[in-house]
PDB file of N, CA and C in Angstrom:
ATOM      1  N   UNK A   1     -44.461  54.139 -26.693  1.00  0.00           N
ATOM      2  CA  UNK A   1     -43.618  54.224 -25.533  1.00  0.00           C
ATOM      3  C   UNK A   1     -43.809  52.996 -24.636  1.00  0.00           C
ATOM      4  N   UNK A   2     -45.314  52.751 -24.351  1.00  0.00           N
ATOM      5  CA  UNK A   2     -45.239  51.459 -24.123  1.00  0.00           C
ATOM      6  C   UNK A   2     -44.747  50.382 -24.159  1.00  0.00           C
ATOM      7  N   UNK A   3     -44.757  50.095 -25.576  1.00  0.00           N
ATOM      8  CA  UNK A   3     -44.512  49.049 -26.330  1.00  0.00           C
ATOM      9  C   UNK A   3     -42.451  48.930 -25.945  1.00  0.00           C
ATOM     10  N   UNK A   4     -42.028  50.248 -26.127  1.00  0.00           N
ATOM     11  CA  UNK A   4     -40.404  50.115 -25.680  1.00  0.00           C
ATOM     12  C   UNK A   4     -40.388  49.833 -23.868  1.00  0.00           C
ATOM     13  N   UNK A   5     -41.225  50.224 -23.237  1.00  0.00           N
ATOM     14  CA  UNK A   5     -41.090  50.022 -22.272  1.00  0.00           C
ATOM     15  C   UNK A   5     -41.231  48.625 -21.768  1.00  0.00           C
ATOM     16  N   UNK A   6     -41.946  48.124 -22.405  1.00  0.00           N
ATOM     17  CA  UNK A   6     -42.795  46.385 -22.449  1.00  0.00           C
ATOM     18  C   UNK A   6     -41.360  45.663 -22.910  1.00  0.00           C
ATOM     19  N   UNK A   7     -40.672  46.248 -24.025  1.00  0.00           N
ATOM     20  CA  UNK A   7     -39.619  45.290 -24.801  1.00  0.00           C
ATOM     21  C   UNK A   7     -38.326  45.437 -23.882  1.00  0.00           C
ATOM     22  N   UNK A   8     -38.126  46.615 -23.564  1.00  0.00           N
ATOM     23  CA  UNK A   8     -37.018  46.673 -22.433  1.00  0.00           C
ATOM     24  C   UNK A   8     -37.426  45.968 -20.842  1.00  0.00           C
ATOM     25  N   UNK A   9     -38.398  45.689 -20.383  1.00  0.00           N
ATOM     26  CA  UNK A   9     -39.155  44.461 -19.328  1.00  0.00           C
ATOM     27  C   UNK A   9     -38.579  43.503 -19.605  1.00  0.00           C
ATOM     28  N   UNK A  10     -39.042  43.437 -20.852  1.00  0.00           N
ATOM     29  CA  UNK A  10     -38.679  41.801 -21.684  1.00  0.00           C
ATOM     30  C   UNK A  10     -36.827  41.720 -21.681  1.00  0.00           C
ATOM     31  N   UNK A  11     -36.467  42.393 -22.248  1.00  0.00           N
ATOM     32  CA  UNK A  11     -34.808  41.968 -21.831  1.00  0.00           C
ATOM     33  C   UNK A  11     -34.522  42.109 -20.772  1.00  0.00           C
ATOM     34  N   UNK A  12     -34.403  43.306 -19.771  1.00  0.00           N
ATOM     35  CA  UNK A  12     -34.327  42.582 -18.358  1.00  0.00           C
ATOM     36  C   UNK A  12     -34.401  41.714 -17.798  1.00  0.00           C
ATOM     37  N   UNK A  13     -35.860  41.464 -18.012  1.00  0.00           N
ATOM     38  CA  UNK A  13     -36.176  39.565 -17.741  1.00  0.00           C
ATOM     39  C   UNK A  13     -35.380  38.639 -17.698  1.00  0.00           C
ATOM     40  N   UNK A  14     -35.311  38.802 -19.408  1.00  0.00           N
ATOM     41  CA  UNK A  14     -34.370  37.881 -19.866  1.00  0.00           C
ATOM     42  C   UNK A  14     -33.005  37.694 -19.642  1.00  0.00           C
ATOM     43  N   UNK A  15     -32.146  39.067 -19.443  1.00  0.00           N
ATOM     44  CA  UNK A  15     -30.985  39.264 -18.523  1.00  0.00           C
ATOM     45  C   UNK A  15     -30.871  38.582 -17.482  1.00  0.00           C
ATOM     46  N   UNK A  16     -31.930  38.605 -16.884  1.00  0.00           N
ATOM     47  CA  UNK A  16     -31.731  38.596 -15.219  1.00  0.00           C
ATOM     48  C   UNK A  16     -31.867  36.559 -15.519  1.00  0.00           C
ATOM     49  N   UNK A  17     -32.422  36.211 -16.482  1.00  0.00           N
ATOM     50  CA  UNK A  17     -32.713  34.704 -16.378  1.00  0.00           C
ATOM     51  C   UNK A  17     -31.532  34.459 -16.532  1.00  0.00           C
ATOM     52  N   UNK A  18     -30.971  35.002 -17.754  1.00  0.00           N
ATOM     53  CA  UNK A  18     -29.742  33.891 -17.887  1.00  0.00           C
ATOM     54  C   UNK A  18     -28.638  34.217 -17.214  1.00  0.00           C
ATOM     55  N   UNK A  19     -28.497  35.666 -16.318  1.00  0.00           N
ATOM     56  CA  UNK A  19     -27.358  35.957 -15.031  1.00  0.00           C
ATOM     57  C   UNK A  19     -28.143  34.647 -14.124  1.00  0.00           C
ATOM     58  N   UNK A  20     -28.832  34.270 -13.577  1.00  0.00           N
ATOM     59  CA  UNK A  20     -29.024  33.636 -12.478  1.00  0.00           C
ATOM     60  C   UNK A  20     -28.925  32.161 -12.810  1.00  0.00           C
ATOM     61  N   UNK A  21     -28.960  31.432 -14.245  1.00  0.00           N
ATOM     62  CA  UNK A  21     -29.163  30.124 -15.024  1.00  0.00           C
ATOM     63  C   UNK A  21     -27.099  30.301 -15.274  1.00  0.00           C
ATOM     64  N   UNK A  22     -26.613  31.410 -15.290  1.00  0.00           N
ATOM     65  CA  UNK A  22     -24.897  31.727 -15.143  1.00  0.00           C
ATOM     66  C   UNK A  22     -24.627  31.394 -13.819  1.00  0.00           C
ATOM     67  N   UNK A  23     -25.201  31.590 -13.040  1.00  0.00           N
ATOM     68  CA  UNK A  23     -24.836  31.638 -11.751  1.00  0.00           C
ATOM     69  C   UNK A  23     -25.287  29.890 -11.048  1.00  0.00           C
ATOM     70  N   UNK A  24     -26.492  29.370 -11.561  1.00  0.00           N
ATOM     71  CA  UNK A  24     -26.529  28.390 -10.893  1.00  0.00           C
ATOM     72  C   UNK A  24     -25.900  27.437 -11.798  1.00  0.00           C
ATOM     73  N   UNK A  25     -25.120  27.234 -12.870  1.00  0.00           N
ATOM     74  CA  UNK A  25     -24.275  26.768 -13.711  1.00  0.00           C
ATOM     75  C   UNK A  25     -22.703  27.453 -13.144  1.00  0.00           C
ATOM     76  N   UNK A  26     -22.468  28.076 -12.559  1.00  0.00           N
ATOM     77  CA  UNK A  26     -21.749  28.600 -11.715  1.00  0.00           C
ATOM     78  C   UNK A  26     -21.135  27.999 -10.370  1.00  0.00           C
ATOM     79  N   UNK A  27     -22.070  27.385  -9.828  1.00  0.00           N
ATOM     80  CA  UNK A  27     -22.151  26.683  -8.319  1.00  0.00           C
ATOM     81  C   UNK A  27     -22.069  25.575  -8.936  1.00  0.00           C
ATOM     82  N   UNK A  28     -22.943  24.624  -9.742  1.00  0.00           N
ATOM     83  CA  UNK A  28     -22.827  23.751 -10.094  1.00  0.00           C
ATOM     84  C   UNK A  28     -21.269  23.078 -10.741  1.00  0.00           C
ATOM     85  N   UNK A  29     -20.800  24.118 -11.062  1.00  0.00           N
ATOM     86  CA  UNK A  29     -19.235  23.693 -11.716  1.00  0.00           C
ATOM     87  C   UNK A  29     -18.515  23.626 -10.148  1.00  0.00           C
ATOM     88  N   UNK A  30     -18.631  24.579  -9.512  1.00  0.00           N
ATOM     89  CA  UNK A  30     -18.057  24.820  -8.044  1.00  0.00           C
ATOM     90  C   UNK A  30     -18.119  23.992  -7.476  1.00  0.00           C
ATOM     91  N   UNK A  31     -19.727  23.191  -7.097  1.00  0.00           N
ATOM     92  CA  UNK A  31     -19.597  21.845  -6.401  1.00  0.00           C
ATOM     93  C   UNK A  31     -18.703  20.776  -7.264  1.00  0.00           C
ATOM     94  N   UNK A  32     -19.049  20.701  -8.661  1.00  0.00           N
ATOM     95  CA  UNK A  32     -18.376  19.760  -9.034  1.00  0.00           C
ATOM     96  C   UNK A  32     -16.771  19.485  -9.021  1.00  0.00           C
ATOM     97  N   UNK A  33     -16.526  20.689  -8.535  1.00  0.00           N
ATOM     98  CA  UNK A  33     -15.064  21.077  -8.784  1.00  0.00           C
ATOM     99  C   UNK A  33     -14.483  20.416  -7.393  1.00  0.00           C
ATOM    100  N   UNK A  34     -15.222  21.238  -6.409  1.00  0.00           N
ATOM    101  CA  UNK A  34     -15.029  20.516  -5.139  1.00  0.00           C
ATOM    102  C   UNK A  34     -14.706  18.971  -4.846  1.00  0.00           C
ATOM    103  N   UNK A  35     -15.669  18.637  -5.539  1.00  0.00           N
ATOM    104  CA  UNK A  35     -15.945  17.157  -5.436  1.00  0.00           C
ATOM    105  C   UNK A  35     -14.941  16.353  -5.947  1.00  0.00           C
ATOM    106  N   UNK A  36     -14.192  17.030  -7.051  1.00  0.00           N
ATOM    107  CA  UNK A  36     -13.120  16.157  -8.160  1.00  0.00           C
ATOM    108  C   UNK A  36     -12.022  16.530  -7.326  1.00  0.00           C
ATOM    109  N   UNK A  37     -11.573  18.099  -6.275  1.00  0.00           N
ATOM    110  CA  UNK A  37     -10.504  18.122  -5.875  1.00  0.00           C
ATOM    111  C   UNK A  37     -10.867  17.126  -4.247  1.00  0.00           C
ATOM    112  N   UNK A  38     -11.689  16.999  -4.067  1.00  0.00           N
ATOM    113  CA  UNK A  38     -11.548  15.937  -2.425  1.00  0.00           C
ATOM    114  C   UNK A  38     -11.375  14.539  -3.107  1.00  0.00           C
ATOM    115  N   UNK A  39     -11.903  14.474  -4.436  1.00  0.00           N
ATOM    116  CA  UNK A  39     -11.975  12.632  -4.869  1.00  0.00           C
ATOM    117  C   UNK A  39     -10.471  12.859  -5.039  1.00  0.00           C
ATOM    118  N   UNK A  40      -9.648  13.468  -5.853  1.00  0.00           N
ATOM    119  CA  UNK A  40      -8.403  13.632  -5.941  1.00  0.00           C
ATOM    120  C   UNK A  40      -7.402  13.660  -4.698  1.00  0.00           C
ATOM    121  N   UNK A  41      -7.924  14.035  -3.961  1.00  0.00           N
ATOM    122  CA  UNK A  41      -6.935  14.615  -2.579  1.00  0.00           C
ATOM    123  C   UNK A  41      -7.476  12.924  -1.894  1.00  0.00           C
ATOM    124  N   UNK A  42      -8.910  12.658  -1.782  1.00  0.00           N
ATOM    125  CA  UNK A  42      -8.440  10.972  -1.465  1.00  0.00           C
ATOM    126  C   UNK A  42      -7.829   9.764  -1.941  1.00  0.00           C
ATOM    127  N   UNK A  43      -7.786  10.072  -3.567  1.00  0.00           N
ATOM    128  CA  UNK A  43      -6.754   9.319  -4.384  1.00  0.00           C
ATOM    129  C   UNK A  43      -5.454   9.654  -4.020  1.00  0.00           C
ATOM    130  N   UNK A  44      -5.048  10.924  -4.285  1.00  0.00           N
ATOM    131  CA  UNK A  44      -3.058  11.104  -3.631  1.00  0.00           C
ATOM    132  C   UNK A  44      -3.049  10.300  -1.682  1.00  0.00           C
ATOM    133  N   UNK A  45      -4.005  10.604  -1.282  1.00  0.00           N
ATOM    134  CA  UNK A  45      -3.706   9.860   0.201  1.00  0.00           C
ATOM    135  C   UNK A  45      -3.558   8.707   0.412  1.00  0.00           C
ATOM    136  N   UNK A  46      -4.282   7.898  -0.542  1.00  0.00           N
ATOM    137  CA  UNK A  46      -4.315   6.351  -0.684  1.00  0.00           C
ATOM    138  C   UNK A  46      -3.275   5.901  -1.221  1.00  0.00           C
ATOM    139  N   UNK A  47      -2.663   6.622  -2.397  1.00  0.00           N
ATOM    140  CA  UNK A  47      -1.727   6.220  -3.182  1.00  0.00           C
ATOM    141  C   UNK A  47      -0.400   6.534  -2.319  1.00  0.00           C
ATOM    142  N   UNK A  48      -0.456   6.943  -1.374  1.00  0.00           N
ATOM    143  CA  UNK A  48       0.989   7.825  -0.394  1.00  0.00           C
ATOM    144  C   UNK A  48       0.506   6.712   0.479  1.00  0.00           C
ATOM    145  N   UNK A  49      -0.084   6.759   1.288  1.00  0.00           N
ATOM    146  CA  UNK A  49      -0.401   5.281   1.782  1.00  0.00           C
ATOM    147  C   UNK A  49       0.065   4.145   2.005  1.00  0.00           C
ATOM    148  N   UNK A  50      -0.318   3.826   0.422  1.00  0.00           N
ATOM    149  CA  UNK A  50       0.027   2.315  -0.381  1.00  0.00           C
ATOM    150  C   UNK A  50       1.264   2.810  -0.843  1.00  0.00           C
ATOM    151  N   UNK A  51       2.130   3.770  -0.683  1.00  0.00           N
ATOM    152  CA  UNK A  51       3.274   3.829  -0.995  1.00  0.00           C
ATOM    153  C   UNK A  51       4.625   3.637  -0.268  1.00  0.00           C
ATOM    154  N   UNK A  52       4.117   4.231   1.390  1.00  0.00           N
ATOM    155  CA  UNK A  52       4.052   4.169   2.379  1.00  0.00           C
ATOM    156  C   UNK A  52       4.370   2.598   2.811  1.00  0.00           C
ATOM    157  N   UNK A  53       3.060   2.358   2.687  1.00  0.00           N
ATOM    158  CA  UNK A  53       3.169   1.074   3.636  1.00  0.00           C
ATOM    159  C   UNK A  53       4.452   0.055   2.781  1.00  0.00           C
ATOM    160  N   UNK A  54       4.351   0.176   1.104  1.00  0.00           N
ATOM    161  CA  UNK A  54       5.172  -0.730   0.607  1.00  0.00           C
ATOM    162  C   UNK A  54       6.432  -0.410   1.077  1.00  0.00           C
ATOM    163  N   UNK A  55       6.992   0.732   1.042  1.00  0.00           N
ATOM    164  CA  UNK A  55       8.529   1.431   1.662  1.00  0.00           C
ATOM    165  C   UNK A  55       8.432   0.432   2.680  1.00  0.00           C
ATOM    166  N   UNK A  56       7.475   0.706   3.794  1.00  0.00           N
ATOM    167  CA  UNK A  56       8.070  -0.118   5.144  1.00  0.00           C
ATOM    168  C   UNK A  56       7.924  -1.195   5.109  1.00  0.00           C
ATOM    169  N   UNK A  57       7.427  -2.046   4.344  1.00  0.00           N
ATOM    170  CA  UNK A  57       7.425  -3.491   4.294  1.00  0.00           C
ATOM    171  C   UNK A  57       8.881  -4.277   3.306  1.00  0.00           C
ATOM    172  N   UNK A  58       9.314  -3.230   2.484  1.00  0.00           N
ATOM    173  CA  UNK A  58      10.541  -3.318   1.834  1.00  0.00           C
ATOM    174  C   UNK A  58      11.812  -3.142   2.921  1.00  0.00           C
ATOM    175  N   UNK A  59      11.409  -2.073   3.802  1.00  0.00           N
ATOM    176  CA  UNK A  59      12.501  -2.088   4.781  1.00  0.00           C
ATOM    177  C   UNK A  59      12.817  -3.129   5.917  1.00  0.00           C
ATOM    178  N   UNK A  60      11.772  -3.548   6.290  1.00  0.00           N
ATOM    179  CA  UNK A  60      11.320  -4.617   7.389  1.00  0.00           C
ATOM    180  C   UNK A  60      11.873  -6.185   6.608  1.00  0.00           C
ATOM    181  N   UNK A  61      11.953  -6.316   4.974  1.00  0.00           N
ATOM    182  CA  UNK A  61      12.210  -7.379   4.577  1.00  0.00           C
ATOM    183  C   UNK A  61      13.690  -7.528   4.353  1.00  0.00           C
ATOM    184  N   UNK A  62      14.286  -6.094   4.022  1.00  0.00           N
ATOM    185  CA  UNK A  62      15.733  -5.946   4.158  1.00  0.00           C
ATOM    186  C   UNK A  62      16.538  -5.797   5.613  1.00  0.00           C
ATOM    187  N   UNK A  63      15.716  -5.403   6.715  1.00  0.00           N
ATOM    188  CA  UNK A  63      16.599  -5.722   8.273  1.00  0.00           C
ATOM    189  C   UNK A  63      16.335  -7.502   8.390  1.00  0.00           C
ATOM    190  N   UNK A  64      15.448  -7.853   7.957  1.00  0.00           N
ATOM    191  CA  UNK A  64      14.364  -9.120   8.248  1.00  0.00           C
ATOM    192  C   UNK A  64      16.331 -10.074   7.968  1.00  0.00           C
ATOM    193  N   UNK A  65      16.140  -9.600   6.194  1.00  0.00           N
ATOM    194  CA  UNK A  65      17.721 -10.546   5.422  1.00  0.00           C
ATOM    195  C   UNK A  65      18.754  -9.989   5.972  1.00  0.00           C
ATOM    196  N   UNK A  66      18.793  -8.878   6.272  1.00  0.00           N
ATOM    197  CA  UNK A  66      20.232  -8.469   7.011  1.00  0.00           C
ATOM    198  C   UNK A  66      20.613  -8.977   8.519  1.00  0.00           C
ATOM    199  N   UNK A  67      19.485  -9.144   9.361  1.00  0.00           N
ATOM    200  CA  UNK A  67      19.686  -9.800  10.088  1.00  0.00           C
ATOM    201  C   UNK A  67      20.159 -11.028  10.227  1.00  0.00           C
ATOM    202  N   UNK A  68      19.621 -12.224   9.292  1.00  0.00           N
ATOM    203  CA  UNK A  68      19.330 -13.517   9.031  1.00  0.00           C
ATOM    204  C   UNK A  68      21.248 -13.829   8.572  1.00  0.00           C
ATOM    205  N   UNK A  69      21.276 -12.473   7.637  1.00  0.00           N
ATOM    206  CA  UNK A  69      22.271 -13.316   7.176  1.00  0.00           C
ATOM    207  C   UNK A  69      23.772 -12.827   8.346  1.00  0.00           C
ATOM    208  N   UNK A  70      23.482 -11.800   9.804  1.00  0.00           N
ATOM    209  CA  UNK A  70      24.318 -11.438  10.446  1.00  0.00           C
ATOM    210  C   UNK A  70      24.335 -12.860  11.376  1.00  0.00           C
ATOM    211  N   UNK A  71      22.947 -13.072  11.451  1.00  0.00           N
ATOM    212  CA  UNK A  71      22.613 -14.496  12.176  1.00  0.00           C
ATOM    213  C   UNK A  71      23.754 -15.806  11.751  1.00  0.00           C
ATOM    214  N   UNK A  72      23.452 -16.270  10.690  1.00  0.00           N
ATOM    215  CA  UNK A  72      24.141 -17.302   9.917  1.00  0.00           C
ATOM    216  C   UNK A  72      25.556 -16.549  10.033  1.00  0.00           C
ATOM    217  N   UNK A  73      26.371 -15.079   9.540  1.00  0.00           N
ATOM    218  CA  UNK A  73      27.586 -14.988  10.090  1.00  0.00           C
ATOM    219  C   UNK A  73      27.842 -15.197  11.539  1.00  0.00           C
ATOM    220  N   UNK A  74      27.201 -14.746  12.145  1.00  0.00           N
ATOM    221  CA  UNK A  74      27.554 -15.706  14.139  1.00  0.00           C
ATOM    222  C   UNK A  74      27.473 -16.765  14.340  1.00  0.00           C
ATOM    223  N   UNK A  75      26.443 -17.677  14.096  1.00  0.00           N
ATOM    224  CA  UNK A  75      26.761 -19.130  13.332  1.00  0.00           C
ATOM    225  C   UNK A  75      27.609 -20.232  13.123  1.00  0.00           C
ATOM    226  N   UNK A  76      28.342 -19.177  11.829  1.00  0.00           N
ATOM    227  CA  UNK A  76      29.406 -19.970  11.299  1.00  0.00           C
ATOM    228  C   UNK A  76      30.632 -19.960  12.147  1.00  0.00           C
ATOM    229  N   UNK A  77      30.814 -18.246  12.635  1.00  0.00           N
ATOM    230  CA  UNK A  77      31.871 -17.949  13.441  1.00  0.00           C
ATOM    231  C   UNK A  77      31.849 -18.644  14.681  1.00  0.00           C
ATOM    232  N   UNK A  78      31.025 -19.021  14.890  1.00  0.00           N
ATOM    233  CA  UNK A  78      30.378 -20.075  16.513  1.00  0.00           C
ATOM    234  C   UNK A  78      30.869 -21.468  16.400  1.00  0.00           C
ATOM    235  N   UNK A  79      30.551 -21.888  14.845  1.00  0.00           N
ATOM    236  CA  UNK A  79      30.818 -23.206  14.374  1.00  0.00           C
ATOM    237  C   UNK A  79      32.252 -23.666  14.679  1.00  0.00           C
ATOM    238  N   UNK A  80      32.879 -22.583  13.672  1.00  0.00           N
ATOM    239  CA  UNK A  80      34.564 -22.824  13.655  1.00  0.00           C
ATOM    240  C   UNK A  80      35.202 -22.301  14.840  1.00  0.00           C
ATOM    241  N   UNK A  81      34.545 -21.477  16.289  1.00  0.00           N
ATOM    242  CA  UNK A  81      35.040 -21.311  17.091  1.00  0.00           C
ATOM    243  C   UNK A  81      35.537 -22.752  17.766  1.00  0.00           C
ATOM    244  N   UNK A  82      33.806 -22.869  18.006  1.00  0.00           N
ATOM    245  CA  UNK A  82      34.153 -24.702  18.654  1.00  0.00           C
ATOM    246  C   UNK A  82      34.739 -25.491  18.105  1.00  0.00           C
ATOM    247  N   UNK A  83      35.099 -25.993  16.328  1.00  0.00           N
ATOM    248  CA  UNK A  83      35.299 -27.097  15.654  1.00  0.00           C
ATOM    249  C   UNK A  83      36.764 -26.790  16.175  1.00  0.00           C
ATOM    250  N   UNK A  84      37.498 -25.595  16.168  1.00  0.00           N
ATOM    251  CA  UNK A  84      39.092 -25.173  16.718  1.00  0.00           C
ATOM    252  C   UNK A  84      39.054 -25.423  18.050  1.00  0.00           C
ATOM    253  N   UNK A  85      38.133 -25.216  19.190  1.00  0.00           N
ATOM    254  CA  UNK A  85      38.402 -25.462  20.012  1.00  0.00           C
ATOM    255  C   UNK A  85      38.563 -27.202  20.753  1.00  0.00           C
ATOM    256  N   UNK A  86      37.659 -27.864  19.951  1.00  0.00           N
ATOM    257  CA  UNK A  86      37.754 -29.338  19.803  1.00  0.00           C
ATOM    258  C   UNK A  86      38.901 -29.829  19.317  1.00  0.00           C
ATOM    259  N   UNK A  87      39.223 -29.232  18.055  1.00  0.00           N
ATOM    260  CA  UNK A  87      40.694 -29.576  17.329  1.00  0.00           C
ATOM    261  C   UNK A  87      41.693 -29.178  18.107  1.00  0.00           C
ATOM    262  N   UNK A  88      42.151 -28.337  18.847  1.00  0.00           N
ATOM    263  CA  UNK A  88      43.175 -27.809  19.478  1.00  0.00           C
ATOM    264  C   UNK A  88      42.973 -27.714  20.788  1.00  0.00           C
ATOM    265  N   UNK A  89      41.964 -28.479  21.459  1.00  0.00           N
ATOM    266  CA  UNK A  89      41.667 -28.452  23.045  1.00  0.00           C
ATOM    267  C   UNK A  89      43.030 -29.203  23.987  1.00  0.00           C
ATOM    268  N   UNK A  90      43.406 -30.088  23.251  1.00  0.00           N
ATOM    269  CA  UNK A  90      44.531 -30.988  23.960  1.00  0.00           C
ATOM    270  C   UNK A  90      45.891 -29.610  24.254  1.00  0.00           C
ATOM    271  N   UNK A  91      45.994 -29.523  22.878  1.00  0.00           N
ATOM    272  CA  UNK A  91      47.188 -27.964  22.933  1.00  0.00           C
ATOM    273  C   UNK A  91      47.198 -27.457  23.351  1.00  0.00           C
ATOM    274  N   UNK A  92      45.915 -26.476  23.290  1.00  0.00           N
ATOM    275  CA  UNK A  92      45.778 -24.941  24.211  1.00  0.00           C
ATOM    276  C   UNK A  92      45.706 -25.514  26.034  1.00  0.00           C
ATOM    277  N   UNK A  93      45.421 -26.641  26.586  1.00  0.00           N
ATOM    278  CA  UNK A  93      45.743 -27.091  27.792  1.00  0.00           C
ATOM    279  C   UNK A  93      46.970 -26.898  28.173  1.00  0.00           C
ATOM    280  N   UNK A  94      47.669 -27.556  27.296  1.00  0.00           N
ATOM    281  CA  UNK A  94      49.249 -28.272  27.444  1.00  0.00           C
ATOM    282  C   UNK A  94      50.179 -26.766  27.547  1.00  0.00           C
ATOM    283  N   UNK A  95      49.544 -25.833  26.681  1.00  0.00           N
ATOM    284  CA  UNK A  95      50.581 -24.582  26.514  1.00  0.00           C
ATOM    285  C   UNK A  95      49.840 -24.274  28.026  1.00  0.00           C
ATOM    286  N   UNK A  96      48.650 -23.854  28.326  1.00  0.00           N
ATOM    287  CA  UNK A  96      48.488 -23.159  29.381  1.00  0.00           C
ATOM    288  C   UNK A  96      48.655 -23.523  31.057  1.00  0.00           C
ATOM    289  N   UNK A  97      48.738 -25.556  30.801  1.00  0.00           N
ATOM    290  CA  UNK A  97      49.684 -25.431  31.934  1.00  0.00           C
ATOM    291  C   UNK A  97      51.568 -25.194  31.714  1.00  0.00           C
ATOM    292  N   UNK A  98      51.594 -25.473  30.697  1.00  0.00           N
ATOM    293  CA  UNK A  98      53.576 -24.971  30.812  1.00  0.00           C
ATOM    294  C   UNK A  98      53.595 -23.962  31.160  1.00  0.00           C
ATOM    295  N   UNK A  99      52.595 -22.714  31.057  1.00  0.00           N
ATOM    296  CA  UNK A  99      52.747 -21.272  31.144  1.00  0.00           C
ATOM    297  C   UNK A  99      52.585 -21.498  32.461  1.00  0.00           C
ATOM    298  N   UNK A 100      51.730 -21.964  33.070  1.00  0.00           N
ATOM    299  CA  UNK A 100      51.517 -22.251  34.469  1.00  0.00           C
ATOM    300  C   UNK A 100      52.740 -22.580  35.833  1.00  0.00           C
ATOM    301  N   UNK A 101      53.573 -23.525  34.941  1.00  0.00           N
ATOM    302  CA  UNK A 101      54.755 -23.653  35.578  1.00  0.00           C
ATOM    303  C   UNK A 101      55.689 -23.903  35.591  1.00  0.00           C
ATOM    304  N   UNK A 102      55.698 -22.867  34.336  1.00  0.00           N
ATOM    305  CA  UNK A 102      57.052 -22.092  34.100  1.00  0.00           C
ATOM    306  C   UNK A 102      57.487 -20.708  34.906  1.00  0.00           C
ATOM    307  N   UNK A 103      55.913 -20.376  35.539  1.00  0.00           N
ATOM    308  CA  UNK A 103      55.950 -19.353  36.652  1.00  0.00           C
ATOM    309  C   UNK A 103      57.000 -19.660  37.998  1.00  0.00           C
TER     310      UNK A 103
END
């Protein structure tokens, strides 16, 4: 009776070792798990980020040319305002005094 009582000790024991060697293999996956979902969750932040920042530097380079080239259209329209107004300065006088007094 002993001897069953001694052998059933002995598996208990042994139960109880490898529930608690389950359990700290248990936590151990848990931390590790932890650890891979924050390394992960700081990889997607970086990468949104750097995704981020490229969007707005793509946008900033397209107002940057859209501007430039609204620039150069005022410009040109500036250019040929004056080059007509030089070319046709004698005229547009001449009509606006006849209009003058023809009143």
């Amino acid at each position: 009776m002993e001897k069953v009582i001694n052998h059933l000790y002995e598996i208990e024991k042994k139960a109880t070792q490898i529930i608690e060697r389950a359990n700290a293999e248990k936590n151990e996956l848990f931390e590790e798990n932890e650890k891979a979902i924050k390394k992960m969750e700081a990889e997607i932040a970086d990468e949104t980020n750097r995704k981020i920042r490229e969007l707005n530097e793509q946008a900033e380079k397209e107002i940057e040319n859209e501007k430039q080239a609204l620039t150069d259209k005022f410009n040109r329209q500036l250019a040929e305002l004056e080059e007509n107004f030089k070319k046709n300065h004698d005229t547009l006088v001449d009509k606006v005094f006849r209009s003058i007094i023809q009143f």
